[in-house]
N, C-alpha and C. Protein backbone atom coordinates (compact mmCIF):
# COMPACT_ATOMS: atom_id res chain seq x y z
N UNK A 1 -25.56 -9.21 11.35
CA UNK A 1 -25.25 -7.91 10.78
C UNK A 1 -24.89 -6.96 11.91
N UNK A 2 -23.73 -6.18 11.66
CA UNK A 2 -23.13 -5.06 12.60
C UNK A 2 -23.39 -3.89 12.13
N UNK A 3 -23.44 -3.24 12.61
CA UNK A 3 -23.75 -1.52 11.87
C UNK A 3 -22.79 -0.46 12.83
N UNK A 4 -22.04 0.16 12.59
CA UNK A 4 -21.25 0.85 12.95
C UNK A 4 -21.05 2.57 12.22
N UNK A 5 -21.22 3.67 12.99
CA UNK A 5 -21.14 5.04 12.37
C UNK A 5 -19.72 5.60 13.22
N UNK A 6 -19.40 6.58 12.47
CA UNK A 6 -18.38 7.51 12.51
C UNK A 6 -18.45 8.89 12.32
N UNK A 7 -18.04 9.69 12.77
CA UNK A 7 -18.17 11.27 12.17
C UNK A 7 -16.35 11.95 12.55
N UNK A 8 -16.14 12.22 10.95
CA UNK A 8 -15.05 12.47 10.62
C UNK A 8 -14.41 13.93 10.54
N UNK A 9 -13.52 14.62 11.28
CA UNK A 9 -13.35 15.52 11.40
C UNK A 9 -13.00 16.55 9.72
N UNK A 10 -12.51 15.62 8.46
CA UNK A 10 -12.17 16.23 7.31
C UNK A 10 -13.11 15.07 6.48
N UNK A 11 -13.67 15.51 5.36
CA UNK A 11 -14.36 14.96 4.62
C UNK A 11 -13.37 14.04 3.61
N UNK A 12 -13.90 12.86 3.54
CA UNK A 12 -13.16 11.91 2.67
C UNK A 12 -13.94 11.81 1.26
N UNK A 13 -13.78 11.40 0.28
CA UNK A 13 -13.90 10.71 -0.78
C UNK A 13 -14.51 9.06 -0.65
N UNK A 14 -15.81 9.16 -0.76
CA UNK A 14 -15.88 7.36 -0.67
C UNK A 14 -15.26 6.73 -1.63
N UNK A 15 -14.60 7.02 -2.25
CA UNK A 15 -14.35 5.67 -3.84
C UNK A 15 -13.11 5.81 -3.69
N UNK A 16 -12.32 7.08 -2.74
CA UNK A 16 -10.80 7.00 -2.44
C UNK A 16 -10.59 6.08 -1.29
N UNK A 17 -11.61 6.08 0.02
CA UNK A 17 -11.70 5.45 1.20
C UNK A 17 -11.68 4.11 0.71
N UNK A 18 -12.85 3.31 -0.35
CA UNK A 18 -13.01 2.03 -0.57
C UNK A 18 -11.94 1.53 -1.17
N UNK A 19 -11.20 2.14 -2.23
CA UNK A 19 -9.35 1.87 -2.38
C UNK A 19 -8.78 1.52 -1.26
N UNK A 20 -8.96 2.66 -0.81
CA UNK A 20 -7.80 2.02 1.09
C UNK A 20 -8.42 1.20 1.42
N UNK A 21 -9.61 0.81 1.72
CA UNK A 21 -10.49 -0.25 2.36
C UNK A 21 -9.99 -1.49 2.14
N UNK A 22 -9.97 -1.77 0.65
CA UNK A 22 -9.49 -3.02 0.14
C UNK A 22 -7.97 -2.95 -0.11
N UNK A 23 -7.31 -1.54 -0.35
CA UNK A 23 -5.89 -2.25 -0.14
C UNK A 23 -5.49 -2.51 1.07
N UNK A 24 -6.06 -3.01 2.23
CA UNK A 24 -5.58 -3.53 3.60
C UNK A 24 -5.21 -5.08 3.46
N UNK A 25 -4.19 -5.25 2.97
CA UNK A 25 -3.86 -7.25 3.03
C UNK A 25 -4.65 -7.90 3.77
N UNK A 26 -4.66 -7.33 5.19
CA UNK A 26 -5.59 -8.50 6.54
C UNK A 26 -6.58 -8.70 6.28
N UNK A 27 -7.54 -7.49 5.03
CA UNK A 27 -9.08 -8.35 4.99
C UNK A 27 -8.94 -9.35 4.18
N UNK A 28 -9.86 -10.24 4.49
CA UNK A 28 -10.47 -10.81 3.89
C UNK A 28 -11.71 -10.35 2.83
N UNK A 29 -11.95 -11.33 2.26
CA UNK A 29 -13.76 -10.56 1.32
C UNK A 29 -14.67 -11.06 2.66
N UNK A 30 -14.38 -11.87 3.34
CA UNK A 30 -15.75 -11.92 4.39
C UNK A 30 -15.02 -11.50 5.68
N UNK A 31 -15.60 -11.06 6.30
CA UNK A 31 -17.49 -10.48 6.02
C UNK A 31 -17.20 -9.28 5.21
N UNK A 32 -18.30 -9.13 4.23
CA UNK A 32 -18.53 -8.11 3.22
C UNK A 32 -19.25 -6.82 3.98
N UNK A 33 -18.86 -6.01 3.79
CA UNK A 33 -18.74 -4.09 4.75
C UNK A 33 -19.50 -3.18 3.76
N UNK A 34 -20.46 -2.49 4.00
CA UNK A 34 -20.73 -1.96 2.69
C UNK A 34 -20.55 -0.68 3.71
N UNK A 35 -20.23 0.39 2.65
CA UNK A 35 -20.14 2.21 3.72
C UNK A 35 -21.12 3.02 3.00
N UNK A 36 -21.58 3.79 3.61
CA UNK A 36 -22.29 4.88 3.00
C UNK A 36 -22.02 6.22 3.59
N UNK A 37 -21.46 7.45 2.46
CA UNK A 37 -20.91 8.56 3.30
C UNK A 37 -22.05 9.59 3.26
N UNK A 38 -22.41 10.00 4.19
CA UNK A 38 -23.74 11.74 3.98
C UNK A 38 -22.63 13.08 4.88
N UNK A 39 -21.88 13.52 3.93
CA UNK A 39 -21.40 14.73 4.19
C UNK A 39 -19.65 13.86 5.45
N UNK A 40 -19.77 14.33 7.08
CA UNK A 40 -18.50 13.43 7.17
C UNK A 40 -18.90 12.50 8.42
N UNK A 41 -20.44 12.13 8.01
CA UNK A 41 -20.75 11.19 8.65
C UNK A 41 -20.53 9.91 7.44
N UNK A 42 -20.02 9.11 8.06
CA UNK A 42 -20.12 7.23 7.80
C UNK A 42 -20.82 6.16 8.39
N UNK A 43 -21.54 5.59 7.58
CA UNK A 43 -22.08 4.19 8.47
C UNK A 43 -21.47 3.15 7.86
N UNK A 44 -21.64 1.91 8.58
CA UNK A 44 -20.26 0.83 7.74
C UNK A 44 -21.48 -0.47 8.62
N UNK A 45 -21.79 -1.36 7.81
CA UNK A 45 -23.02 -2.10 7.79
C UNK A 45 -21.32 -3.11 7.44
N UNK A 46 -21.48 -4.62 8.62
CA UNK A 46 -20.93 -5.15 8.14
C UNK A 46 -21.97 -6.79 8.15
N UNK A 47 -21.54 -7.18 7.29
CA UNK A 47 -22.41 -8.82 7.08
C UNK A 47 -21.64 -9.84 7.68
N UNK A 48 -21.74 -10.25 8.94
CA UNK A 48 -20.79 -11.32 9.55
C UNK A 48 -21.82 -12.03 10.36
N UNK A 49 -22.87 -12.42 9.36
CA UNK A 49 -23.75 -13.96 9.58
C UNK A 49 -22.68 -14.75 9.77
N UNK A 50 -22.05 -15.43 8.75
CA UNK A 50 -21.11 -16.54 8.29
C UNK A 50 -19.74 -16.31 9.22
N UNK A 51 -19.60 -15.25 9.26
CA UNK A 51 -17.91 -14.97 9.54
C UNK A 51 -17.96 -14.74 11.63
N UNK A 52 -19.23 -14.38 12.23
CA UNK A 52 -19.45 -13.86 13.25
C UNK A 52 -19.04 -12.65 13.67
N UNK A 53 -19.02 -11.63 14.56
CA UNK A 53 -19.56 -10.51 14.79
C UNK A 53 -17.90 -10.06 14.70
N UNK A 54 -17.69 -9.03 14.09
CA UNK A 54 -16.12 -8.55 14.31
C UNK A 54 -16.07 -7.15 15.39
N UNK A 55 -15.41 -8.04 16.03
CA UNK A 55 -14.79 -6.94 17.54
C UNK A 55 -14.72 -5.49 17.15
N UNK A 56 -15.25 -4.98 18.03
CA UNK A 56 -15.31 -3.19 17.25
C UNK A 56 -14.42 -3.04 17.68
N UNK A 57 -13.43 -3.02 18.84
CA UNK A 57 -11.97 -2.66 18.89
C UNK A 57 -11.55 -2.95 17.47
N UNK A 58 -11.36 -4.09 16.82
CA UNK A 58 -10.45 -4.29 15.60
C UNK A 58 -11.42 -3.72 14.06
N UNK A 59 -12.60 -3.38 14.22
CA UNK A 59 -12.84 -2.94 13.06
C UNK A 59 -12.41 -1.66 13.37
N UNK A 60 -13.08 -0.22 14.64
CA UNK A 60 -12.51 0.66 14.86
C UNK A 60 -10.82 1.15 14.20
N UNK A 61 -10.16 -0.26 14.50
CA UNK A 61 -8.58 0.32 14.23
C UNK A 61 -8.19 -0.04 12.66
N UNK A 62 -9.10 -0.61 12.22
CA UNK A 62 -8.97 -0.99 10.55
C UNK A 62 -9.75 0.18 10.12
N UNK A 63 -10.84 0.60 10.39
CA UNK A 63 -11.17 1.71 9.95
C UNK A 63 -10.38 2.52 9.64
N UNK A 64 -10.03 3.03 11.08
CA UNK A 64 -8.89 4.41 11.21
C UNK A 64 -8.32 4.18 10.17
N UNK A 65 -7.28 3.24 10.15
CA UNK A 65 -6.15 3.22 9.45
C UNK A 65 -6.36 3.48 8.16
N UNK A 66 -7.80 2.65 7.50
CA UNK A 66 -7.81 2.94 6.18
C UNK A 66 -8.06 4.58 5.67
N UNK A 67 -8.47 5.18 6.97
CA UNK A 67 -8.77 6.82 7.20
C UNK A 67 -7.34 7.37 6.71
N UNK A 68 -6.39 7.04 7.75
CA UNK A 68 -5.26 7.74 8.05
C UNK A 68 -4.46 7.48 6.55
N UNK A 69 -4.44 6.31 5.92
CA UNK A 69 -4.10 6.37 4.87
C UNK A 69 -4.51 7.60 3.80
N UNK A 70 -5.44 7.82 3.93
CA UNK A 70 -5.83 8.92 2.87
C UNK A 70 -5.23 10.51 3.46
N UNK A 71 -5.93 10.42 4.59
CA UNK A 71 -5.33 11.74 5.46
C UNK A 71 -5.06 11.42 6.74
N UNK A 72 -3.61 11.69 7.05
CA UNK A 72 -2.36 11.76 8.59
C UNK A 72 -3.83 12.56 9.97
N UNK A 73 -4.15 13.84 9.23
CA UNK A 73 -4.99 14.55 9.94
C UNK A 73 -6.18 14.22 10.49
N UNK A 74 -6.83 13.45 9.99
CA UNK A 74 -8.69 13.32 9.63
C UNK A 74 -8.65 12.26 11.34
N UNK A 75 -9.57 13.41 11.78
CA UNK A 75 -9.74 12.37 13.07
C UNK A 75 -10.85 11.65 13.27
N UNK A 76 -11.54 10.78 13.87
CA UNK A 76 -12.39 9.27 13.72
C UNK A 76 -13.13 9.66 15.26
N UNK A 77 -14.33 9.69 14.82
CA UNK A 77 -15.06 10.04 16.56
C UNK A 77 -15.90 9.25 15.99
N UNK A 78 -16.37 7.87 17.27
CA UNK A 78 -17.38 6.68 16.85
C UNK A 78 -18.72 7.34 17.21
N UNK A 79 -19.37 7.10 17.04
CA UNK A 79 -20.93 7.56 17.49
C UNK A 79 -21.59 6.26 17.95
């Protein structure tokens, strides 16, 4: 298990974010990511027992993107 937080400069929508999340072709369903938003902090718990640990460079930039999809603006500071 990976656990990864974010604090987002514009507040997102979780149920708009998890749309973008899954419309990304490259994922896969594993490893399964669960997010939880408190205001424009994010934590993103990922399960990669089975799948092994995914490179925070490449989750970082799948993140973003699924960010930037919603909003061009919204900037991504990792914690």
């Amino acid at each position: 298990m990976q656990r990864f937080m974010a604090h987002l400069s514009s507040p997102v929508d979780k149920s708009e974010f998890e749309v973008s999340w899954h419309n990304n072709p490259t994922l896969s369903s594993d490893p399964r990511v669960e997010f939880a938003f408190v205001g424009q902090t994010v934590s993103a718990v990922v399960h990669s027992e089975a799948a092994g640990p995914w490179p925070s460079a490449s989750f970082h930039q799948t993140f973003s993107a699924a960010i930037r999809r919603l909003n061009r603006a919204c900037n991504v500071r990792w914690l």
